[in-house]
PDB file of N, CA and C in Angstrom:
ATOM      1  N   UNK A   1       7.837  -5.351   9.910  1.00  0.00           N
ATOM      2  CA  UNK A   1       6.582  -4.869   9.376  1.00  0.00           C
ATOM      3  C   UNK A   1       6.863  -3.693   8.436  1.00  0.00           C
ATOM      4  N   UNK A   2       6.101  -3.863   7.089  1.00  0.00           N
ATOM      5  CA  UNK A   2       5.818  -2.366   6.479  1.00  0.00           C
ATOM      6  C   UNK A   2       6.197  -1.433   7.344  1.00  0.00           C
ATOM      7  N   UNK A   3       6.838   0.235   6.149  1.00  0.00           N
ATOM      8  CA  UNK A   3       6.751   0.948   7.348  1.00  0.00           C
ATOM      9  C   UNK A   3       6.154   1.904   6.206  1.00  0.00           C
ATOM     10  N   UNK A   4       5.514   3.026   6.756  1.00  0.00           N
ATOM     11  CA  UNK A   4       4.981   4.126   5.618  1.00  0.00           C
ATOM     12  C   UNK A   4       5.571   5.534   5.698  1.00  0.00           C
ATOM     13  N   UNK A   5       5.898   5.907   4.607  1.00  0.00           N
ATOM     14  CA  UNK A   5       6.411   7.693   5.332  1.00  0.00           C
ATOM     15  C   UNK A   5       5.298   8.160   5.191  1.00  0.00           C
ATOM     16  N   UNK A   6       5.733   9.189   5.758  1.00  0.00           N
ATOM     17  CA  UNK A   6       4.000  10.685   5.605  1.00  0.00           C
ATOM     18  C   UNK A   6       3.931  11.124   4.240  1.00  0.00           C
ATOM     19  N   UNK A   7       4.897  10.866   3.481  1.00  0.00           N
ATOM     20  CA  UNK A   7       4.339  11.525   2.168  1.00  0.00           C
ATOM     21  C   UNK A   7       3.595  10.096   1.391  1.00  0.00           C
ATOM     22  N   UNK A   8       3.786   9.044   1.628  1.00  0.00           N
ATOM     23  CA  UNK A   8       3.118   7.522   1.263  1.00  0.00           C
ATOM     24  C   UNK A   8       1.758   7.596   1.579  1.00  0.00           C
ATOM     25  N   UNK A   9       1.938   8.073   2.815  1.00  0.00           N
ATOM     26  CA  UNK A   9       0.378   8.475   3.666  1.00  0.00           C
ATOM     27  C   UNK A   9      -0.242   9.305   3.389  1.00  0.00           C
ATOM     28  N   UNK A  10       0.373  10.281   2.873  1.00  0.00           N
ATOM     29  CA  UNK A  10      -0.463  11.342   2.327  1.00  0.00           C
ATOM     30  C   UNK A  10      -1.270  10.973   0.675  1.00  0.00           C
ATOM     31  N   UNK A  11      -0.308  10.263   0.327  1.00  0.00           N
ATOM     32  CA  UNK A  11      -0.520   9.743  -1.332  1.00  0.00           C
ATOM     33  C   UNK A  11      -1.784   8.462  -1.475  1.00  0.00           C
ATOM     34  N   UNK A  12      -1.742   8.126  -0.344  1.00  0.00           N
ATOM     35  CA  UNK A  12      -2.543   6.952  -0.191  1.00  0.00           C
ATOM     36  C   UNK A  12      -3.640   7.608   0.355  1.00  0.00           C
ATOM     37  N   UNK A  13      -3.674   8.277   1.356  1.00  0.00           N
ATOM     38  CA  UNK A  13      -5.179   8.725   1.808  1.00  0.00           C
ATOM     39  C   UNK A  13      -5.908   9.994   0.642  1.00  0.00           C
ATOM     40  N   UNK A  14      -5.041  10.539  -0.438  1.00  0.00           N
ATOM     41  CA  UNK A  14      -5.766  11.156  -1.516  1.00  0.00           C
ATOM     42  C   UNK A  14      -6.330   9.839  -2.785  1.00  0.00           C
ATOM     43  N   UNK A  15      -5.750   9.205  -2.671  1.00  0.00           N
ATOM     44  CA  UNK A  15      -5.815   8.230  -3.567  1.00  0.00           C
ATOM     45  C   UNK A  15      -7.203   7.204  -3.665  1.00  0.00           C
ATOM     46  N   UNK A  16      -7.233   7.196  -2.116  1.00  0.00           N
ATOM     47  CA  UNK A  16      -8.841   6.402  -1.573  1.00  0.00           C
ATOM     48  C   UNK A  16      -9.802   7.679  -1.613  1.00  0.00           C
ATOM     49  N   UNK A  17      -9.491   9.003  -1.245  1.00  0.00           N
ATOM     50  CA  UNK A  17     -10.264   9.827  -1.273  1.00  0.00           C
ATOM     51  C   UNK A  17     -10.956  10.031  -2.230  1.00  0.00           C
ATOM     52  N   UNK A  18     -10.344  10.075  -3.553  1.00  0.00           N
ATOM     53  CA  UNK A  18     -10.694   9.823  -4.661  1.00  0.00           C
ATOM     54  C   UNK A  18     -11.717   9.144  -5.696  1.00  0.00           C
ATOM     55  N   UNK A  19     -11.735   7.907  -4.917  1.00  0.00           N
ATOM     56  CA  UNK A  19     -12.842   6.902  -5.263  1.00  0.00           C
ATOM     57  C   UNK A  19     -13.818   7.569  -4.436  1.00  0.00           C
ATOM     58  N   UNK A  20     -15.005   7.788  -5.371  1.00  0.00           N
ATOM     59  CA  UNK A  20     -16.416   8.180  -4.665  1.00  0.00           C
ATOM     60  C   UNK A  20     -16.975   7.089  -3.827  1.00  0.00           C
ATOM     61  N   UNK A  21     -16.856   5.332  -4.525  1.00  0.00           N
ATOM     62  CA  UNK A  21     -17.643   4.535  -3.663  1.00  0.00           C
ATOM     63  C   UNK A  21     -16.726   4.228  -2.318  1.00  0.00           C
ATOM     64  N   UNK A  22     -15.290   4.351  -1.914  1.00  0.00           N
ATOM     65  CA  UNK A  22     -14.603   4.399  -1.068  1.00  0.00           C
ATOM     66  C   UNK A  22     -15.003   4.613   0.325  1.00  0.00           C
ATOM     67  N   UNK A  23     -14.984   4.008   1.262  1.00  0.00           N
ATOM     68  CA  UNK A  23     -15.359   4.207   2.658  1.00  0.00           C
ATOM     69  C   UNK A  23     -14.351   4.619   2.998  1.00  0.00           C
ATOM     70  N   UNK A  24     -14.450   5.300   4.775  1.00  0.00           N
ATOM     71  CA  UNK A  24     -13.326   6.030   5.147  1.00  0.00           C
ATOM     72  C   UNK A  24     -11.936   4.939   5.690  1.00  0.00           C
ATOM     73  N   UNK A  25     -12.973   3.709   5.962  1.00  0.00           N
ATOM     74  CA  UNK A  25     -11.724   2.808   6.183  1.00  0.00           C
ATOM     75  C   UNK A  25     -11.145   1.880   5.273  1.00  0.00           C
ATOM     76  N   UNK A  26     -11.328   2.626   3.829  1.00  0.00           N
ATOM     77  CA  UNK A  26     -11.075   1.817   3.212  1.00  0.00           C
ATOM     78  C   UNK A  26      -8.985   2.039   2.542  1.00  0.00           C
ATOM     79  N   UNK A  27      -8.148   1.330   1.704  1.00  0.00           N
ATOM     80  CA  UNK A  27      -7.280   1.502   1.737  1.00  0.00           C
ATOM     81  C   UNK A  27      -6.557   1.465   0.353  1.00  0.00           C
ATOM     82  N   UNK A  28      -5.612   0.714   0.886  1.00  0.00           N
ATOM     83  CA  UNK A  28      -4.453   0.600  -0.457  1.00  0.00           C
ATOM     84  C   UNK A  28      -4.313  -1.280  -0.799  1.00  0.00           C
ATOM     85  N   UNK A  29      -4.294  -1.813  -1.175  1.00  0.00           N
ATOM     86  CA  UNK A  29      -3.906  -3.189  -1.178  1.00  0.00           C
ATOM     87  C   UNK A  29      -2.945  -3.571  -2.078  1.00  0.00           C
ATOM     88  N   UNK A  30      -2.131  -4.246  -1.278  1.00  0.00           N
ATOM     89  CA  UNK A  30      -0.842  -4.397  -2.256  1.00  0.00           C
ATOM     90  C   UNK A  30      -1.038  -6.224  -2.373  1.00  0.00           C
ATOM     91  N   UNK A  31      -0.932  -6.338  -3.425  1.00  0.00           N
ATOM     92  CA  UNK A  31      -1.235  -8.122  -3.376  1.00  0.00           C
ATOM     93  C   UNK A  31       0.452  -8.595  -4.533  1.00  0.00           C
ATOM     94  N   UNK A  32       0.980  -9.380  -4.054  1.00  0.00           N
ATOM     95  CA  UNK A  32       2.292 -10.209  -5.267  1.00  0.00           C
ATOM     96  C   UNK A  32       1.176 -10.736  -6.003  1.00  0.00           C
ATOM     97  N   UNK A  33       2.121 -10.604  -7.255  1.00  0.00           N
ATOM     98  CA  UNK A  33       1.984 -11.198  -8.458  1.00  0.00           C
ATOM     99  C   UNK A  33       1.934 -12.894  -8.623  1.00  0.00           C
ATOM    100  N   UNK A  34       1.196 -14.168  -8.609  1.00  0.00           N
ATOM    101  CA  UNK A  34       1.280 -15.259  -8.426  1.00  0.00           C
ATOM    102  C   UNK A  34       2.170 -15.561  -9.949  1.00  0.00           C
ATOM    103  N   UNK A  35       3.248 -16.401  -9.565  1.00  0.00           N
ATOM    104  CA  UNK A  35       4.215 -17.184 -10.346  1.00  0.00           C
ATOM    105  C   UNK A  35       5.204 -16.215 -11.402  1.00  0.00           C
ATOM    106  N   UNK A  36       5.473 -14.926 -10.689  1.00  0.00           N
ATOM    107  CA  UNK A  36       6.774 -14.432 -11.254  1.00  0.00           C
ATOM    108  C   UNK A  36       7.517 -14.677 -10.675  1.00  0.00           C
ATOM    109  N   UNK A  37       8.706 -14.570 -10.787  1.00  0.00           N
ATOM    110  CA  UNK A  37      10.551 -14.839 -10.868  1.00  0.00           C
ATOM    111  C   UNK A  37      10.251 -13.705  -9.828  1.00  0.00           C
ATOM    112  N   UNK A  38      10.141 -12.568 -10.679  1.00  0.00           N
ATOM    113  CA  UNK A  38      10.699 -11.488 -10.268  1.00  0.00           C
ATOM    114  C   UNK A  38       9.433 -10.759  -9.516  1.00  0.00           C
ATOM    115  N   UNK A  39       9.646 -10.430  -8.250  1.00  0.00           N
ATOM    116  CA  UNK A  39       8.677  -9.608  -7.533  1.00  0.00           C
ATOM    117  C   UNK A  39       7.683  -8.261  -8.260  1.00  0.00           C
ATOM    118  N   UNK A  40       7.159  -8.532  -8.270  1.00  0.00           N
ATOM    119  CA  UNK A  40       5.602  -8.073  -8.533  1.00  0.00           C
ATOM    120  C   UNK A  40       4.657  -7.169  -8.056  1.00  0.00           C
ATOM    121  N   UNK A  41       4.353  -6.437  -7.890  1.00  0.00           N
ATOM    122  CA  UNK A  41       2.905  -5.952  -6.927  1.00  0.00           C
ATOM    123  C   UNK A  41       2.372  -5.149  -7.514  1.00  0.00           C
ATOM    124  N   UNK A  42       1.130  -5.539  -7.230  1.00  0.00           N
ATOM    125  CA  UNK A  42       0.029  -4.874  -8.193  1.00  0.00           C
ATOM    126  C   UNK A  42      -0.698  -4.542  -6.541  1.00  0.00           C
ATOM    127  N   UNK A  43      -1.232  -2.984  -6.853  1.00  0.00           N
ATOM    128  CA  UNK A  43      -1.841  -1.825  -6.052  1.00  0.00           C
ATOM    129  C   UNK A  43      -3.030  -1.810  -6.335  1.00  0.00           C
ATOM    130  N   UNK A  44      -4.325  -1.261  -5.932  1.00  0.00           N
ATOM    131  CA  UNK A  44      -5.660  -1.244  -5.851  1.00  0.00           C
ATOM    132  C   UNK A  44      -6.203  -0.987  -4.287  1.00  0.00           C
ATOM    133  N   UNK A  45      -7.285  -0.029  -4.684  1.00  0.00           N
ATOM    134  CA  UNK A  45      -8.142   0.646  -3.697  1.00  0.00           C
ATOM    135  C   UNK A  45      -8.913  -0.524  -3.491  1.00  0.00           C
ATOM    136  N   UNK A  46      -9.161  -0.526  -1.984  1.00  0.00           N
ATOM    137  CA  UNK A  46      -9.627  -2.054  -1.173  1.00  0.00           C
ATOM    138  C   UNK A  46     -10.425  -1.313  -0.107  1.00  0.00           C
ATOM    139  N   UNK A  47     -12.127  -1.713  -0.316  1.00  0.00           N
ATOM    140  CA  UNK A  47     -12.768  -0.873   1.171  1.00  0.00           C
ATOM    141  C   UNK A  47     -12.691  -1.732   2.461  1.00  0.00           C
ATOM    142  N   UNK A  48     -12.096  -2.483   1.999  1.00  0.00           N
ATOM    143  CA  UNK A  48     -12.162  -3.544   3.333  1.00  0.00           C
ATOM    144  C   UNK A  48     -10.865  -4.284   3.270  1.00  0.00           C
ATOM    145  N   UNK A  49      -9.964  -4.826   4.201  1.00  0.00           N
ATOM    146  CA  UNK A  49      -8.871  -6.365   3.813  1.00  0.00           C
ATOM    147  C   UNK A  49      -9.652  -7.203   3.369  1.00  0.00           C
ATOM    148  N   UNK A  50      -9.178  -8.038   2.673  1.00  0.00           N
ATOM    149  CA  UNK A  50      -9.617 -10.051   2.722  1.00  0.00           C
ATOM    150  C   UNK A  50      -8.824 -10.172   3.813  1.00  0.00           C
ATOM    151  N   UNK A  51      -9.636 -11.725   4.085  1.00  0.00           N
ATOM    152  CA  UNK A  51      -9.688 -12.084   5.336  1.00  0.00           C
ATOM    153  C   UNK A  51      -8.329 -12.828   5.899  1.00  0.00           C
ATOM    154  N   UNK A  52      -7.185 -12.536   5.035  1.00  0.00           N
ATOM    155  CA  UNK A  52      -6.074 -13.191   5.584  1.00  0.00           C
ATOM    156  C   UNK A  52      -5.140 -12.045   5.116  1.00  0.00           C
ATOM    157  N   UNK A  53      -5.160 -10.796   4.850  1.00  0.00           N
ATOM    158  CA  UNK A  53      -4.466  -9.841   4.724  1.00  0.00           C
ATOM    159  C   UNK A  53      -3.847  -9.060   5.842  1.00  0.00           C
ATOM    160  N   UNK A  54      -2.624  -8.889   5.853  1.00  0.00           N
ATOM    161  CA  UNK A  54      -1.772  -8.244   7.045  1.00  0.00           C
ATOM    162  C   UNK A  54      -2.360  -6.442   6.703  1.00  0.00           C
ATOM    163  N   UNK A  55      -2.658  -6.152   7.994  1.00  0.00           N
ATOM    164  CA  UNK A  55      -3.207  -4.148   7.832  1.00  0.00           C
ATOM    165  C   UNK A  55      -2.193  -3.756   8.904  1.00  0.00           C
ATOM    166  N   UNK A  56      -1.888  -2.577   7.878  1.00  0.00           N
ATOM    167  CA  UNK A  56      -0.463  -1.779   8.730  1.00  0.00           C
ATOM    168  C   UNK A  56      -1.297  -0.414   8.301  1.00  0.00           C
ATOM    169  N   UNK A  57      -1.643   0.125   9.329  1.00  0.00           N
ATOM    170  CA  UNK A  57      -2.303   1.518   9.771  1.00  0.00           C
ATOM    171  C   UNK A  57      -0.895   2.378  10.398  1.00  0.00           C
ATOM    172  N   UNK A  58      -0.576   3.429   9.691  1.00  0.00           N
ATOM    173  CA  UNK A  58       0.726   4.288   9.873  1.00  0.00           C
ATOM    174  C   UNK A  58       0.179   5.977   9.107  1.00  0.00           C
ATOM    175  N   UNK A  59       0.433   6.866   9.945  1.00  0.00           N
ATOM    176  CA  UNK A  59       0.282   8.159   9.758  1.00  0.00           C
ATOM    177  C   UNK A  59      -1.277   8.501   9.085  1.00  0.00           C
ATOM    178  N   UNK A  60      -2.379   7.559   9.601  1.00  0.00           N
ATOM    179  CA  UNK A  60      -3.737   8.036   9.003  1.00  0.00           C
ATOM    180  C   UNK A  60      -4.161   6.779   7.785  1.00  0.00           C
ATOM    181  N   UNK A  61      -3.075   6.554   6.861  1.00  0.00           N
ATOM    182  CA  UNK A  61      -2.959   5.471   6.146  1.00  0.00           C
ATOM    183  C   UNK A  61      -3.705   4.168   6.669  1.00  0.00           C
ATOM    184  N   UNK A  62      -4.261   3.437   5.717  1.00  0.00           N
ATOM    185  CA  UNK A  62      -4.642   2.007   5.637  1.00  0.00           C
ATOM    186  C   UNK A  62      -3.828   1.024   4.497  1.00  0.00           C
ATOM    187  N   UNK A  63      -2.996   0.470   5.078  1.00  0.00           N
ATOM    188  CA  UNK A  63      -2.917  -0.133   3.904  1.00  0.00           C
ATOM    189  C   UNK A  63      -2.813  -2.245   4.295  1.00  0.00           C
ATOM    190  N   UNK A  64      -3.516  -2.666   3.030  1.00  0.00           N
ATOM    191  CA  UNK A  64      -3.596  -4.135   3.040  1.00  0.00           C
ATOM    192  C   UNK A  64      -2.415  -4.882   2.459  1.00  0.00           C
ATOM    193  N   UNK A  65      -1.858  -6.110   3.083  1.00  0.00           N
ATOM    194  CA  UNK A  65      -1.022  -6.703   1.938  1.00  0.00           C
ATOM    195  C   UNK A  65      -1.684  -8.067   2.144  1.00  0.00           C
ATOM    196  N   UNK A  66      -1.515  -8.683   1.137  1.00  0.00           N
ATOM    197  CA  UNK A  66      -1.535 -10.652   1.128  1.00  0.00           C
ATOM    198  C   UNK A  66      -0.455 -10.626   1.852  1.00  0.00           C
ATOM    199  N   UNK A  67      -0.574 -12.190   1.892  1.00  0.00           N
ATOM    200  CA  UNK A  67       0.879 -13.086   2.902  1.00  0.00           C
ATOM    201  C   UNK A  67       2.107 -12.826   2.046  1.00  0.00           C
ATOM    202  N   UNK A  68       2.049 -12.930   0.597  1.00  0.00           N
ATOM    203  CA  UNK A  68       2.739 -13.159  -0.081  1.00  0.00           C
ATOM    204  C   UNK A  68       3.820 -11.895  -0.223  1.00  0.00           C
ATOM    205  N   UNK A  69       3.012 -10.948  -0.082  1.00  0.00           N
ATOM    206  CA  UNK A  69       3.528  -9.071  -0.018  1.00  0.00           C
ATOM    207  C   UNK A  69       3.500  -8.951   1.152  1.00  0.00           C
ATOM    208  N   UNK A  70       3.226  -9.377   2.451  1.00  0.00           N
ATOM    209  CA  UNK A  70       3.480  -9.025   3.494  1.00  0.00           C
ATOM    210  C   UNK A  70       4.978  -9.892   3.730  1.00  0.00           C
ATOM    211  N   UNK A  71       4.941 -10.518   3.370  1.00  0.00           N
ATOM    212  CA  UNK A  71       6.491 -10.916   3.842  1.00  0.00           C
ATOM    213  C   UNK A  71       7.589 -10.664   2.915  1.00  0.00           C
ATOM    214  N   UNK A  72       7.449 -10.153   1.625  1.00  0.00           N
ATOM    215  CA  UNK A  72       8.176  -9.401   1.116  1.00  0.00           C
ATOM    216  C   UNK A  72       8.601  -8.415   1.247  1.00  0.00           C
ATOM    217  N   UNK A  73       7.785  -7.467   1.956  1.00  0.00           N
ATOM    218  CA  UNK A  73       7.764  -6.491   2.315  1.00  0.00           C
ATOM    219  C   UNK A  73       8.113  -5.325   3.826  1.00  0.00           C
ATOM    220  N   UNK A  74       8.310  -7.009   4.567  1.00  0.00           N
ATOM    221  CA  UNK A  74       8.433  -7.212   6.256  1.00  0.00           C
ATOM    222  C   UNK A  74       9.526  -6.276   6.695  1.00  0.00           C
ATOM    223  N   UNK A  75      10.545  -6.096   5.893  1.00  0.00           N
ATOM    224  CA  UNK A  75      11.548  -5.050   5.892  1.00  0.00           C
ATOM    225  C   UNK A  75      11.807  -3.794   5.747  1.00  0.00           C
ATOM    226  N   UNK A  76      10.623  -3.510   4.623  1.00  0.00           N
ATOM    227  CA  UNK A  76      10.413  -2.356   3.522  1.00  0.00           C
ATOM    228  C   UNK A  76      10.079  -1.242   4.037  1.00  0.00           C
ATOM    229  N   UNK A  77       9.763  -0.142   3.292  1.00  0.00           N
ATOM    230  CA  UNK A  77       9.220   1.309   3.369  1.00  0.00           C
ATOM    231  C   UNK A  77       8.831   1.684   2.322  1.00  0.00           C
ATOM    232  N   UNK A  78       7.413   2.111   2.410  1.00  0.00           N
ATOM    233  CA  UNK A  78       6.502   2.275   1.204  1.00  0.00           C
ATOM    234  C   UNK A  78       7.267   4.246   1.632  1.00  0.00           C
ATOM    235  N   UNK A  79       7.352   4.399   0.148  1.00  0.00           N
ATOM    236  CA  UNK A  79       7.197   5.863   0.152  1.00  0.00           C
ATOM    237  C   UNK A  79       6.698   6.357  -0.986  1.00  0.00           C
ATOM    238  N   UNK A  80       6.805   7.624  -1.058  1.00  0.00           N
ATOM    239  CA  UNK A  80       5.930   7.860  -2.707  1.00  0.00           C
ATOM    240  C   UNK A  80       6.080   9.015  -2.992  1.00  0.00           C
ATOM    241  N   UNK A  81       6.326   9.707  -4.657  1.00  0.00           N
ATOM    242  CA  UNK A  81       6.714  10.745  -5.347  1.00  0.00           C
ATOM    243  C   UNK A  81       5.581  11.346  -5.451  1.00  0.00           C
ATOM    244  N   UNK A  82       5.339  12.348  -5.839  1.00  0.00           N
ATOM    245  CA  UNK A  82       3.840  13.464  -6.335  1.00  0.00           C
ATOM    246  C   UNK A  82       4.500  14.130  -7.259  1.00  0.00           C
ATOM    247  N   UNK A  83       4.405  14.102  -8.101  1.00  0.00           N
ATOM    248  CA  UNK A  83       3.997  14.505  -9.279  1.00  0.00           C
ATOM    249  C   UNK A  83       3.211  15.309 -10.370  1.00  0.00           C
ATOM    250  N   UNK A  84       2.463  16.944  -9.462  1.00  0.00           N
ATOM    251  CA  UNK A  84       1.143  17.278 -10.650  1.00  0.00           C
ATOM    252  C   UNK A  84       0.226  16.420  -9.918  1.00  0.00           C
ATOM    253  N   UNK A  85      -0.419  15.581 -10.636  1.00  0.00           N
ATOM    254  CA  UNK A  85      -1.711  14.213 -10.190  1.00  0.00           C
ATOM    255  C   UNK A  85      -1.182  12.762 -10.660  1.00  0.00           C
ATOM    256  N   UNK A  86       0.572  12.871 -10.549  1.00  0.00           N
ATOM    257  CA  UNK A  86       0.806  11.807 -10.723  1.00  0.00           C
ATOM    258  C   UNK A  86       1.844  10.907  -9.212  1.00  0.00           C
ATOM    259  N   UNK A  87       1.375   9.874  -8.596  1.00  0.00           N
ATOM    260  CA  UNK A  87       2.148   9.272  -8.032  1.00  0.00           C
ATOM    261  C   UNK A  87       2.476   7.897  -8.086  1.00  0.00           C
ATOM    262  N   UNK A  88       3.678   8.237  -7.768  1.00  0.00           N
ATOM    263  CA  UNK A  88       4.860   6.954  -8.102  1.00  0.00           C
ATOM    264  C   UNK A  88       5.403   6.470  -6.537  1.00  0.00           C
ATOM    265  N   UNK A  89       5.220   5.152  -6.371  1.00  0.00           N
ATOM    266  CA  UNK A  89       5.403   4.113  -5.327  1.00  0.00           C
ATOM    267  C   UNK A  89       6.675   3.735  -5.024  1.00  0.00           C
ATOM    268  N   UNK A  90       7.721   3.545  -4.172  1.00  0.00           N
ATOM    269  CA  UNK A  90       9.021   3.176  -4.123  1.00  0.00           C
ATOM    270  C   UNK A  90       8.958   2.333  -3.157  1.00  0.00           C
ATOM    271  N   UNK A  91       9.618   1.423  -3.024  1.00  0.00           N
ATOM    272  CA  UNK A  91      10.144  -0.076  -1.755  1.00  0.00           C
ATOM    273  C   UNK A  91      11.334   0.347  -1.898  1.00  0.00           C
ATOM    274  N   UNK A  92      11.866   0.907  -0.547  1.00  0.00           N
ATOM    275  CA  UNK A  92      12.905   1.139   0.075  1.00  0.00           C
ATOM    276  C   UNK A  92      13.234   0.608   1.110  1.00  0.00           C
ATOM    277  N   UNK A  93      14.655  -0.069   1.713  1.00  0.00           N
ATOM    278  CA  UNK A  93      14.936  -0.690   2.542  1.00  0.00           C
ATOM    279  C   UNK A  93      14.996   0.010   3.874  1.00  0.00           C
ATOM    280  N   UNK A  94      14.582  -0.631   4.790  1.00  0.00           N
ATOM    281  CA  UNK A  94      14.947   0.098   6.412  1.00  0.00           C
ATOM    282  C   UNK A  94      16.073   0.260   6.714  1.00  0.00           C
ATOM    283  N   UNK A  95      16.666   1.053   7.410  1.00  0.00           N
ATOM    284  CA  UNK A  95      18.012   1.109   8.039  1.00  0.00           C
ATOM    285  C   UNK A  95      17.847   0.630   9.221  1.00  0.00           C
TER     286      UNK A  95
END
């Protein structure tokens, strides 16, 4: 399963905060890209999963994936840079 650090979590729960129409349970959604080669993911604020989305709740965080990013990802570790008001997303492998 996904795993999230606290600074991912932190980046993600300012990030939904952000959006005014945003509910508190609302999240991150990571969905693959349909018919690239090369892995893909496109990010977006989600107030709810769709109804076949894997939710990995870690350090306060919500976050959604499709099937397609959830099993890409089954290994992974979302973490994330700050920047000023800029953040940057990394997939890093588990040890």
């Amino acid at each position: 399963m996904l795993a999230i650090t606290e600074n991912a979590a932190e980046a993600i729960q300012a990030i939904v905060a952000s959006s005014p129409e945003a509910p508190q349970e609302a999240g991150l959604r990571i969905a693959a890209r349909p018919g690239e080669e090369e892995k893909r993911l496109d990010l977006m604020i989600a107030a709810v999963p769709a109804e076949d989305d894997e939710v990995v709740e870690e350090h306060g965080a919500h976050v959604f994936l499709d099937a397609e990013a959830a099993s890409y990802l089954d290994d992974k570790v979302l973490d994330a840079r700050v920047e000023g008001q800029q953040v940057g997303f990394e997939v890093l492998e588990q040890n």
